[in-house]
Protein backbone atom coordinates (compact mmCIF):
# COMPACT_ATOMS: atom_id res chain seq x y z
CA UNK A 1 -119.07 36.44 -103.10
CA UNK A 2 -118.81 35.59 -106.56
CA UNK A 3 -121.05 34.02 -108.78
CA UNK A 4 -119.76 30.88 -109.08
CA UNK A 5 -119.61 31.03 -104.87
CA UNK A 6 -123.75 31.78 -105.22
CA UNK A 7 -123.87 28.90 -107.48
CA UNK A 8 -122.52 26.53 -105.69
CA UNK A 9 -123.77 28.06 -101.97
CA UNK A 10 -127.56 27.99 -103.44
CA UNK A 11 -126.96 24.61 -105.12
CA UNK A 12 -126.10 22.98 -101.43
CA UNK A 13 -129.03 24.20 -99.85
CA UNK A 14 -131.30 23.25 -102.53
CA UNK A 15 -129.55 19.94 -102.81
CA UNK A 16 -129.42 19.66 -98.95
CA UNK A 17 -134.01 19.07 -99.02
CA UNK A 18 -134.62 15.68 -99.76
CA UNK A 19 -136.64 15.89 -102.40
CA UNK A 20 -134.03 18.05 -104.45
CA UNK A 21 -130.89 15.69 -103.77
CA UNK A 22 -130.67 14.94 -107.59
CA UNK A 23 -131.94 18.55 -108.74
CA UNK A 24 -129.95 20.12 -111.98
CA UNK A 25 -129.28 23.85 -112.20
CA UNK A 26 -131.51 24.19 -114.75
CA UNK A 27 -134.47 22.02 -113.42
CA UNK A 28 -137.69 23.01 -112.28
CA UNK A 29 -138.00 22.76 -108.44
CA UNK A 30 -141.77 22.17 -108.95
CA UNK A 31 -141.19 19.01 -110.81
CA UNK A 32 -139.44 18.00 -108.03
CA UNK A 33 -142.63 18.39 -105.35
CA UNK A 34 -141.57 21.81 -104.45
CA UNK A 35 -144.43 23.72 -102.93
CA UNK A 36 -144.62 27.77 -102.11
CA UNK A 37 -143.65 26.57 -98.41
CA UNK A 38 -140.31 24.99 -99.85
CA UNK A 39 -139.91 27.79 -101.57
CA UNK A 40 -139.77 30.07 -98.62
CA UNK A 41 -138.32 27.61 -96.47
CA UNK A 42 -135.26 27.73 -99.32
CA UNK A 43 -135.27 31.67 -99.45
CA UNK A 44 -135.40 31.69 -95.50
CA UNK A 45 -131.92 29.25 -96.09
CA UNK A 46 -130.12 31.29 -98.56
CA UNK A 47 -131.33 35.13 -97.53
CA UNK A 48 -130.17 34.35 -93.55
CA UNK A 49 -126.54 33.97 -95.07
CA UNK A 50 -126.19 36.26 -97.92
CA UNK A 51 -127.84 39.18 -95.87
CA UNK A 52 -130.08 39.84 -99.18
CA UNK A 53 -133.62 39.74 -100.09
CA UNK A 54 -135.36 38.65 -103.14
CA UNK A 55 -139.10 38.69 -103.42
CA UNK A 56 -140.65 35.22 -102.95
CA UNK A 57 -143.03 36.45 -106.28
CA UNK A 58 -139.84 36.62 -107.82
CA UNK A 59 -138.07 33.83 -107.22
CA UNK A 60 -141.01 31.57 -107.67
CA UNK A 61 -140.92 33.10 -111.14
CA UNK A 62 -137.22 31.79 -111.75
CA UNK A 63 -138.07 28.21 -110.45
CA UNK A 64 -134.26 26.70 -110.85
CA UNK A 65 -130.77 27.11 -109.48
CA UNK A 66 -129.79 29.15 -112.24
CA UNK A 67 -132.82 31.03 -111.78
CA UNK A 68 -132.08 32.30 -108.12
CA UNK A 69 -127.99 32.49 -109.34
CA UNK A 70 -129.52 35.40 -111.59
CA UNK A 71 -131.84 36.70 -108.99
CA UNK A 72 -130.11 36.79 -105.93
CA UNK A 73 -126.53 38.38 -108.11
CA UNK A 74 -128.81 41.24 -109.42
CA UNK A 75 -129.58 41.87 -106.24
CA UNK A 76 -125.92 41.81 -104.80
CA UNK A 77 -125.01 43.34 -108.15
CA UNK A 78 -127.52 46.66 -107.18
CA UNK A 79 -126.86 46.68 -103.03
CA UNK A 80 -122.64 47.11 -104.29
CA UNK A 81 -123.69 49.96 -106.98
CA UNK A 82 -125.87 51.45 -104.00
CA UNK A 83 -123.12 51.39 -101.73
């Protein structure tokens, strides 16, 4: 998958939760009403399909779209060195 197919894969699940139907990539999910459980609820989402983890500590570090772009490609990025 390539980056632009993250950013536009994690985009539509954000965008698909109500309360993130206008969200921005670079936007803060909290000052949208995100909570910890939305923020698991999203990682649940996006890790079931890309078959890759991210910490939850991390990700609510990186509280955008661009944010979990960067976290989840690392991650791809070090699973394909690994490999």
């Amino acid at each position: 998958m390539s980056e632009q197919e993250l950013r536009t894969y994690i985009a539509e699940v954000f965008r698909a939760k109500p309360i993130m139907e206008s969200i921005n990539e670079d936007d803060d999910f909290f000052d949208f009403g995100a909570s910890s459980l939305t923020v698991v609820d999203l990682q649940l989402d996006i890790e079931d399909k890309l078959g890759v983890t991210v910490s939850t500590s991390e990700l609510m570090k990186q509280p955008s779209i661009n944010g979990w772009v960067a976290a989840y490609a690392e991650k791809i990025s070090q699973q394909a060195s690994a490999a």
